[in-house]
PDB file of N, CA and C in Angstrom:
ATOM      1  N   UNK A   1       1.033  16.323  -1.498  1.00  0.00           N
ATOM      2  CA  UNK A   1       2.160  15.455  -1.212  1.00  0.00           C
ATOM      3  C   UNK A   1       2.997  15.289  -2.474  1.00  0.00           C
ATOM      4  N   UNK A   2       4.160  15.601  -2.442  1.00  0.00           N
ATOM      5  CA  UNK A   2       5.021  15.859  -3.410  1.00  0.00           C
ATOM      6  C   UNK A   2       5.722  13.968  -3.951  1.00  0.00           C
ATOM      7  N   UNK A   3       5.316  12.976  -3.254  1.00  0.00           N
ATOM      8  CA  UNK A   3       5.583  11.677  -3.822  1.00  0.00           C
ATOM      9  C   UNK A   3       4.411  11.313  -4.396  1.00  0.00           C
ATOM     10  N   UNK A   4       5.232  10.805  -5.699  1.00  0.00           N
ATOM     11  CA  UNK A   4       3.815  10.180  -6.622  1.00  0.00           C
ATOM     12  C   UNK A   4       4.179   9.204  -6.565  1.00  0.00           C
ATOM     13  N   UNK A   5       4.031   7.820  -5.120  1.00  0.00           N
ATOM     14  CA  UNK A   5       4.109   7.073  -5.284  1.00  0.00           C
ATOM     15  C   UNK A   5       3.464   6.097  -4.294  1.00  0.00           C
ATOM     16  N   UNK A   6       2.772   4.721  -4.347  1.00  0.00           N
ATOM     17  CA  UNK A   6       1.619   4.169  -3.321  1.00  0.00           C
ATOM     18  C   UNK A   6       2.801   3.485  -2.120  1.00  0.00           C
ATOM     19  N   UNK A   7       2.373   3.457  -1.542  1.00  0.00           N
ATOM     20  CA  UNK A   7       3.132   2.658   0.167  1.00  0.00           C
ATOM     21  C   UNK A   7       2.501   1.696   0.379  1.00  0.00           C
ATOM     22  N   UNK A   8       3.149   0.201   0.314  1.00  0.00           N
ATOM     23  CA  UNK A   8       2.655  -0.720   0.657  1.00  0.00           C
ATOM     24  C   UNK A   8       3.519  -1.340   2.071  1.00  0.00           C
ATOM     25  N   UNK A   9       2.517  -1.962   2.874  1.00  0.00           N
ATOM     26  CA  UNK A   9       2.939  -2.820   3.889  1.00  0.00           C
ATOM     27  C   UNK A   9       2.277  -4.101   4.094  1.00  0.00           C
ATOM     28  N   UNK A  10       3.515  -5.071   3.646  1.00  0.00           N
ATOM     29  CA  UNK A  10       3.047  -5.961   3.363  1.00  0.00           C
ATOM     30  C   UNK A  10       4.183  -6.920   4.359  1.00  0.00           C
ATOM     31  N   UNK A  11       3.928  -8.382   3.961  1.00  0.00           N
ATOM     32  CA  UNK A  11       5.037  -9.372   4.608  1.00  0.00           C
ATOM     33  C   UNK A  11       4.529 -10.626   3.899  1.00  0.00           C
ATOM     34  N   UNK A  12       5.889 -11.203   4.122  1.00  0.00           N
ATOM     35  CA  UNK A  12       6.215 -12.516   2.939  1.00  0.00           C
ATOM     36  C   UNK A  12       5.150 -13.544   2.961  1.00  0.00           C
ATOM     37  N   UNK A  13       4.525 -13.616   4.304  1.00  0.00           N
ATOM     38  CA  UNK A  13       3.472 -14.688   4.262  1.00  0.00           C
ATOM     39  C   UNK A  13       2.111 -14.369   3.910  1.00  0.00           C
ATOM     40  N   UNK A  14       1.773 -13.336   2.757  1.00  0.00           N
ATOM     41  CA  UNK A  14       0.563 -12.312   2.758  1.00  0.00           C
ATOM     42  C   UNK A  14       0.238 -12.831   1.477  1.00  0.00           C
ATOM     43  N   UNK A  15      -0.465 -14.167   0.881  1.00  0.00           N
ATOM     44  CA  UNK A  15      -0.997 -14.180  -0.317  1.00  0.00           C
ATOM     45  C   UNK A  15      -1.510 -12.814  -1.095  1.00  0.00           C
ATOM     46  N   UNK A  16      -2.530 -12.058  -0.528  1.00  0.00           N
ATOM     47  CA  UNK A  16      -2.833 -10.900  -0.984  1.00  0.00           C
ATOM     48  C   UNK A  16      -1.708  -9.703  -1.459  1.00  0.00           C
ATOM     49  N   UNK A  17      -0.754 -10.100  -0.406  1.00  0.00           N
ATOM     50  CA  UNK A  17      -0.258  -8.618  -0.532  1.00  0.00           C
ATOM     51  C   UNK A  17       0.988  -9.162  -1.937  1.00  0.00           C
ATOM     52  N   UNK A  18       1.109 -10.620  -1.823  1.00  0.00           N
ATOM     53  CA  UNK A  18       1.953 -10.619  -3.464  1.00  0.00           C
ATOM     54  C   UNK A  18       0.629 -10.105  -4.746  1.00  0.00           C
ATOM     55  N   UNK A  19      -0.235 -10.728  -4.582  1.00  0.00           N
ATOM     56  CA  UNK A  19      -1.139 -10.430  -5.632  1.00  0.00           C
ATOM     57  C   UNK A  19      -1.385  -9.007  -5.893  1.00  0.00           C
ATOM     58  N   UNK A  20      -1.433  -7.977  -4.386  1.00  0.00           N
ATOM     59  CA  UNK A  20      -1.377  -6.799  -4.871  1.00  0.00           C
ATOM     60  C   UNK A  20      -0.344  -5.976  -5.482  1.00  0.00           C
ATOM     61  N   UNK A  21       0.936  -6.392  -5.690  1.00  0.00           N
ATOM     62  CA  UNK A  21       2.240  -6.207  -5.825  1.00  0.00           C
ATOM     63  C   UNK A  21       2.000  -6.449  -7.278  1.00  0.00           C
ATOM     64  N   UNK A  22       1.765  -7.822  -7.799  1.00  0.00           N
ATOM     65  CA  UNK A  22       1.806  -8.052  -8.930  1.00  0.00           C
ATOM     66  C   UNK A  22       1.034  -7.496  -9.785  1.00  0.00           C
ATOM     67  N   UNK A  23      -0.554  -7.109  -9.200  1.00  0.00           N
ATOM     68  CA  UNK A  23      -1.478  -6.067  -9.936  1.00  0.00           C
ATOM     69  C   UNK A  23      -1.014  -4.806 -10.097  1.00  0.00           C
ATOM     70  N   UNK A  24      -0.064  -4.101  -9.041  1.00  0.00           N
ATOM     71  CA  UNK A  24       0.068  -2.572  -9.273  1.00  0.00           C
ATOM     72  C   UNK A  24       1.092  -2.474 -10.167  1.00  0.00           C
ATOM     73  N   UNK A  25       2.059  -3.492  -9.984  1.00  0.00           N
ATOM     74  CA  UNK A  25       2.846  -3.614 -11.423  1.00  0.00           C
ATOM     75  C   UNK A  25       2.372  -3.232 -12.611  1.00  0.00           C
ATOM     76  N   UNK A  26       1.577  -4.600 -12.865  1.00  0.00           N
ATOM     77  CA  UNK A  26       0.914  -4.489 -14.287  1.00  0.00           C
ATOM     78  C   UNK A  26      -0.114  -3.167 -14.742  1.00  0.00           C
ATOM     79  N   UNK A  27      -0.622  -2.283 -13.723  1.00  0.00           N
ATOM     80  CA  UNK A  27      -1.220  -1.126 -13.252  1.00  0.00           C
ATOM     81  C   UNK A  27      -0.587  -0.221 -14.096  1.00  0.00           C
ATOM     82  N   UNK A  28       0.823  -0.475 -13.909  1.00  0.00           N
ATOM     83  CA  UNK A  28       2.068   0.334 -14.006  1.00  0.00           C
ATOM     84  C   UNK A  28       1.618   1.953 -12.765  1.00  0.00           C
ATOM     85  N   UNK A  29       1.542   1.199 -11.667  1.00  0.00           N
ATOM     86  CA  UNK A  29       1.565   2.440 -10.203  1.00  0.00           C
ATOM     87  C   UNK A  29       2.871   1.970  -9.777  1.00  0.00           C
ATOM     88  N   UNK A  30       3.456   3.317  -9.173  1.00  0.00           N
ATOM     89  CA  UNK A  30       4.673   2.718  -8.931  1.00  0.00           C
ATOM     90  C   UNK A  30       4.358   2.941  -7.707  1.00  0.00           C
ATOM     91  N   UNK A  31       4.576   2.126  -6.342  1.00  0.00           N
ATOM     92  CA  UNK A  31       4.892   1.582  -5.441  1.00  0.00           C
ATOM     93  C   UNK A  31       6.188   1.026  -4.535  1.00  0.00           C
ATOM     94  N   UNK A  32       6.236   1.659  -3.225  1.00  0.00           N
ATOM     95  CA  UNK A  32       7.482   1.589  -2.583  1.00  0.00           C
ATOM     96  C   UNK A  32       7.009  -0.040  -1.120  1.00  0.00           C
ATOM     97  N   UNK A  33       7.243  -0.813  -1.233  1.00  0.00           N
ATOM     98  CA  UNK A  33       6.840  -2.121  -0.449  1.00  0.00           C
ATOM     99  C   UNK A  33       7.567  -2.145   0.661  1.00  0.00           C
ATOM    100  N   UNK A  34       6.766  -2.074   2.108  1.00  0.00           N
ATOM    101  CA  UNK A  34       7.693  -1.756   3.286  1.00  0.00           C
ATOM    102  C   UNK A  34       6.814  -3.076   3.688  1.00  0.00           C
ATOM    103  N   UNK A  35       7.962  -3.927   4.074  1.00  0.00           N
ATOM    104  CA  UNK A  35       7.982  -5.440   4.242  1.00  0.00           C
ATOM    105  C   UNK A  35       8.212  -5.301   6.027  1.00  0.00           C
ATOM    106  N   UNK A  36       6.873  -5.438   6.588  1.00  0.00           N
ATOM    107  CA  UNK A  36       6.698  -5.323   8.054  1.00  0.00           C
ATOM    108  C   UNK A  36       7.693  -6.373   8.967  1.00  0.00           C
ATOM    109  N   UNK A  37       8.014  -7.181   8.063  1.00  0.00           N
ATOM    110  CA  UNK A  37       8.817  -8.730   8.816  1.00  0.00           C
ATOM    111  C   UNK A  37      10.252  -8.255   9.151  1.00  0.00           C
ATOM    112  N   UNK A  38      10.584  -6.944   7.979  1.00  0.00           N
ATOM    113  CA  UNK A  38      11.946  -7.311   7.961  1.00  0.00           C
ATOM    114  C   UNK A  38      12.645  -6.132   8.470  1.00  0.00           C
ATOM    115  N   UNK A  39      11.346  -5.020   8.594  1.00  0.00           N
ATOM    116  CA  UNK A  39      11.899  -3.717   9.663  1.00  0.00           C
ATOM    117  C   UNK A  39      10.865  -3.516  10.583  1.00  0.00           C
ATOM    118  N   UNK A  40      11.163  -3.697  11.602  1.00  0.00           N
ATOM    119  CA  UNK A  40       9.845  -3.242  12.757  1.00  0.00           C
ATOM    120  C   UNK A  40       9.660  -1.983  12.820  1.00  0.00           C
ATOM    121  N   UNK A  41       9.620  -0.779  12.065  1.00  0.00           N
ATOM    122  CA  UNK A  41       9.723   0.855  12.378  1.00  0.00           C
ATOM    123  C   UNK A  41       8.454   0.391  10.867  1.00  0.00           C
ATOM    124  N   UNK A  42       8.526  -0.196   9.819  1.00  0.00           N
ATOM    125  CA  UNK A  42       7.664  -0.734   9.372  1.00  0.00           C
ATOM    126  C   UNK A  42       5.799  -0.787  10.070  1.00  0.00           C
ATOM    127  N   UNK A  43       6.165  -2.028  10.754  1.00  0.00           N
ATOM    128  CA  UNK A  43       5.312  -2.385  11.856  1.00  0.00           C
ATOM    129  C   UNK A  43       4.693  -1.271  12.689  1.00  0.00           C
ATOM    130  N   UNK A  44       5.411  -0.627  13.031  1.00  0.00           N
ATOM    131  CA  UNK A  44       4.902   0.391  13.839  1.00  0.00           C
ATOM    132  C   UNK A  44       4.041   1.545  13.160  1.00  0.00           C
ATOM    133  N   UNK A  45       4.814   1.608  11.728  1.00  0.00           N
ATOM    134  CA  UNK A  45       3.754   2.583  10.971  1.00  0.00           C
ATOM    135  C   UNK A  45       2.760   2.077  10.757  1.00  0.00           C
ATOM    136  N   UNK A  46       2.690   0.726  10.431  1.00  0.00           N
ATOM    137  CA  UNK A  46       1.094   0.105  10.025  1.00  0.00           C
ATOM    138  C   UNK A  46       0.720   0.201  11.647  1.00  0.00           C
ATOM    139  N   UNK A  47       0.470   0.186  12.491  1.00  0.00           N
ATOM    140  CA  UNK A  47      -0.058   0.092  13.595  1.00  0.00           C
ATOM    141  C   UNK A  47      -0.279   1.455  13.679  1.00  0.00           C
ATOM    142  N   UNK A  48       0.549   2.460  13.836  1.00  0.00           N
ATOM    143  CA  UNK A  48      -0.270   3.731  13.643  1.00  0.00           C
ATOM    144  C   UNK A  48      -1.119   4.335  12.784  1.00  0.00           C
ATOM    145  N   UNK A  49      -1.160   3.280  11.793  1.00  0.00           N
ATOM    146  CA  UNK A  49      -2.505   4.092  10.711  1.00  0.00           C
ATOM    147  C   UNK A  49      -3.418   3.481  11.160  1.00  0.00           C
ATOM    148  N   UNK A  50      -3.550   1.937  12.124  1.00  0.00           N
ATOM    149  CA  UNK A  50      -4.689   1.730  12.662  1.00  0.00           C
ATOM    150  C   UNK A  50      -4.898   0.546  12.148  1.00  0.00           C
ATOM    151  N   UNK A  51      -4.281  -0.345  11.357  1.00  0.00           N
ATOM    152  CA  UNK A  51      -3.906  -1.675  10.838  1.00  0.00           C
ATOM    153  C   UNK A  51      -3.963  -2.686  11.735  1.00  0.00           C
ATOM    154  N   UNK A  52      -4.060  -3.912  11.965  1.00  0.00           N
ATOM    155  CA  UNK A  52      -3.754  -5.025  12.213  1.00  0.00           C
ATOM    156  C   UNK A  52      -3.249  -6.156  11.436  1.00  0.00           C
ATOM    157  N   UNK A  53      -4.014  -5.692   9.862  1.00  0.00           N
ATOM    158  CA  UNK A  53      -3.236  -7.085   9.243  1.00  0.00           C
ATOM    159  C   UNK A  53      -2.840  -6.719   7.983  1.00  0.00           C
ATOM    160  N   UNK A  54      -2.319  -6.844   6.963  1.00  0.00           N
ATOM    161  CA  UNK A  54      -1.417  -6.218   5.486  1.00  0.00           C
ATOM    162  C   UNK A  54      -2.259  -7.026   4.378  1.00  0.00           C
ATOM    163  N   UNK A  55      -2.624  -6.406   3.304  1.00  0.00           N
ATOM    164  CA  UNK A  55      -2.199  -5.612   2.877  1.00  0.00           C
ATOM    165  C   UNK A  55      -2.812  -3.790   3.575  1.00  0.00           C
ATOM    166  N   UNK A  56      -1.911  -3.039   3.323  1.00  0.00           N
ATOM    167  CA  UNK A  56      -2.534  -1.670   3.842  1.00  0.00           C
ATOM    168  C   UNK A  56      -1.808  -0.809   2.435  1.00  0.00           C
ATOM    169  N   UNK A  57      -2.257  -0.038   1.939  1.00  0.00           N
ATOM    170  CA  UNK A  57      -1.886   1.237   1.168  1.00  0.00           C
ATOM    171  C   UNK A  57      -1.886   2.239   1.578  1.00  0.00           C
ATOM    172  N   UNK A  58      -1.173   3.136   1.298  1.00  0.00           N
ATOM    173  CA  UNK A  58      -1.461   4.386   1.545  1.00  0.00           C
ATOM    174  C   UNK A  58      -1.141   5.488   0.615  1.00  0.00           C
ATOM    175  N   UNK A  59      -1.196   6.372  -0.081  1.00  0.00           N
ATOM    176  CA  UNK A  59      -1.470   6.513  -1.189  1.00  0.00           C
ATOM    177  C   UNK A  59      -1.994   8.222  -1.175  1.00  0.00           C
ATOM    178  N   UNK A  60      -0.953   9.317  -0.954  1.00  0.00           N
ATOM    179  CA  UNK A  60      -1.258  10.516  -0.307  1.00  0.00           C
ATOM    180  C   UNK A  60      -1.649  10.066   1.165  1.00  0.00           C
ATOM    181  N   UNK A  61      -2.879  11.410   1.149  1.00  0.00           N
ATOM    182  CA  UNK A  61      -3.508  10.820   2.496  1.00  0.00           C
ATOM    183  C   UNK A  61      -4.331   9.722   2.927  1.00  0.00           C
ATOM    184  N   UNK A  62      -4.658   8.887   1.947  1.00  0.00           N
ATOM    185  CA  UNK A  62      -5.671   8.133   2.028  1.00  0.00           C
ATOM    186  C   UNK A  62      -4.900   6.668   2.344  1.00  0.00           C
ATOM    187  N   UNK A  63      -5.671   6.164   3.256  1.00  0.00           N
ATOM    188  CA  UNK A  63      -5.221   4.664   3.901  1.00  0.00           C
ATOM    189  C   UNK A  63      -6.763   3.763   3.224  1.00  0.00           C
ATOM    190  N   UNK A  64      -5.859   2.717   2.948  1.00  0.00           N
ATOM    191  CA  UNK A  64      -6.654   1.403   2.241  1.00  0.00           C
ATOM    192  C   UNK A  64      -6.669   0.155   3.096  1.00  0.00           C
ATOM    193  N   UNK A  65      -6.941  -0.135   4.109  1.00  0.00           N
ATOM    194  CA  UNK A  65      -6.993  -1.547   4.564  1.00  0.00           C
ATOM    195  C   UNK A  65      -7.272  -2.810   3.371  1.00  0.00           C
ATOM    196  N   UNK A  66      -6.558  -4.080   3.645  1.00  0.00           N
ATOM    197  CA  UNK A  66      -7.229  -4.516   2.232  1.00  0.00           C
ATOM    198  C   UNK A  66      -6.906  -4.348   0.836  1.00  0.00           C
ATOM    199  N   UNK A  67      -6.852  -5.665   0.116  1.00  0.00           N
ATOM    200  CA  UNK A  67      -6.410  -5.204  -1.317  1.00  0.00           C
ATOM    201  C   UNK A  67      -8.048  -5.230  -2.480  1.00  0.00           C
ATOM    202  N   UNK A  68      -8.520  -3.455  -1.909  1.00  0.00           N
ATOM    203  CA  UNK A  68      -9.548  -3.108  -2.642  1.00  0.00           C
ATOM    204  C   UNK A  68      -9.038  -2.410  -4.466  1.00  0.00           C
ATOM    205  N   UNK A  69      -8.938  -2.929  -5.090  1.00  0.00           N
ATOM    206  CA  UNK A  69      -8.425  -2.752  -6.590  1.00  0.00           C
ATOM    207  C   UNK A  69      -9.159  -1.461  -6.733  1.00  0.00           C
ATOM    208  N   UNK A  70     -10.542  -1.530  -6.770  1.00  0.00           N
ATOM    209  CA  UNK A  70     -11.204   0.198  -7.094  1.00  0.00           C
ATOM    210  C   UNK A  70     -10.989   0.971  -5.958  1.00  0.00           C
ATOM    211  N   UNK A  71     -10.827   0.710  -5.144  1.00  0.00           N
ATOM    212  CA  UNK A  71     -10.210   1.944  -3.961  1.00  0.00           C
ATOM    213  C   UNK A  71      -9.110   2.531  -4.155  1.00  0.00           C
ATOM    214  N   UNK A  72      -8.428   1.196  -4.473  1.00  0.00           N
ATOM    215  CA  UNK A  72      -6.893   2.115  -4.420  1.00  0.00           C
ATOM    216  C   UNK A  72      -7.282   2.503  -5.998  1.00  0.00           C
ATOM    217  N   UNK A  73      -7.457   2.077  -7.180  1.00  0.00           N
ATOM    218  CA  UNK A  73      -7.463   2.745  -8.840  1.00  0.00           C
ATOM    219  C   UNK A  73      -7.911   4.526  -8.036  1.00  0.00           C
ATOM    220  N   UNK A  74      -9.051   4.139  -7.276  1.00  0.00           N
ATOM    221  CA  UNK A  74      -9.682   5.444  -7.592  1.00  0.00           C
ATOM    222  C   UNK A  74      -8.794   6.784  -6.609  1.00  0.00           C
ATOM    223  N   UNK A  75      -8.084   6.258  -5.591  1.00  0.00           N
ATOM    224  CA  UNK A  75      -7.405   6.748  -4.663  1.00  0.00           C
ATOM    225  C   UNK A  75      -6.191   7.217  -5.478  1.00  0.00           C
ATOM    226  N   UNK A  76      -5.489   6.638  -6.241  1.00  0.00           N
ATOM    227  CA  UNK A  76      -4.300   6.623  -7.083  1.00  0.00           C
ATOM    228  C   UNK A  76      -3.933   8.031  -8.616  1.00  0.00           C
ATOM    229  N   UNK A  77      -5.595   7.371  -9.006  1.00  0.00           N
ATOM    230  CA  UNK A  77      -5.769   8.486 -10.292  1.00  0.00           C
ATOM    231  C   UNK A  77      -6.339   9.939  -9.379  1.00  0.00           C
ATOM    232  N   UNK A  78      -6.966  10.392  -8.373  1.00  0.00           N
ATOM    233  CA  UNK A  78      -7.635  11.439  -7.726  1.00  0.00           C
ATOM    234  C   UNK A  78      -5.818  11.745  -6.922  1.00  0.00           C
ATOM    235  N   UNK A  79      -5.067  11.455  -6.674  1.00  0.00           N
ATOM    236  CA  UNK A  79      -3.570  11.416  -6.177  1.00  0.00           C
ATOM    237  C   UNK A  79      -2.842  11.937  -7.617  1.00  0.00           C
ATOM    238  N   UNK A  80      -2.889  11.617  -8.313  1.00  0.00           N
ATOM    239  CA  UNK A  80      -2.035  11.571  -9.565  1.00  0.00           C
ATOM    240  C   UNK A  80      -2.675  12.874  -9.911  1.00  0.00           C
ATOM    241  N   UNK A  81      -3.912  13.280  -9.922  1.00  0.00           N
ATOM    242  CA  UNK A  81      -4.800  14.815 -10.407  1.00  0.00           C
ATOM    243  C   UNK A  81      -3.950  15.663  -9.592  1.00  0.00           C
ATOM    244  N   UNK A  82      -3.702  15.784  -7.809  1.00  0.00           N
ATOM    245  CA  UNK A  82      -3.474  16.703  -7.273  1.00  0.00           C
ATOM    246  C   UNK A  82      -1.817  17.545  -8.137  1.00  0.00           C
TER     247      UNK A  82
END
């Protein structure tokens, strides 16, 4: 996958998903934040990866339910190798 960059779906009322925002920052991962509230084509992608609730990553091929910090580190740097 030719983007080196993580996909988040998140929405404004998601304690987690600011905290994960603010960690991948400081990470320095760069990250594109698709805010489920404010486009429903959003919504629909998290529902097709099989989601119900945000935070979700995705990150190449790999989907993260959850803001797992060593999942996604390890998902991110094995992404960044390809």
């Amino acid at each position: 996958m030719a983007n080196k960059k993580v996909i988040i779906y998140t929405q404004p009322t998601c304690p987690p998903c600011f905290e994960a925002k603010t960690w991948m920052t400081n990470q320095k991962i760069p990250f594109e934040d698709r805010d489920i509230r404010k486009d429903d084509k959003y919504l629909q992608e998290l529902i097709r990866l099989g989601a119900s609730a945000t935070p979700v990553f995705q990150i190449g091929d790999e989907v993260i339910m959850g803001f797992a910090q060593d999942k996604i580190k390890s998902a991110w740097n094995d992404h960044q190798a390809k």
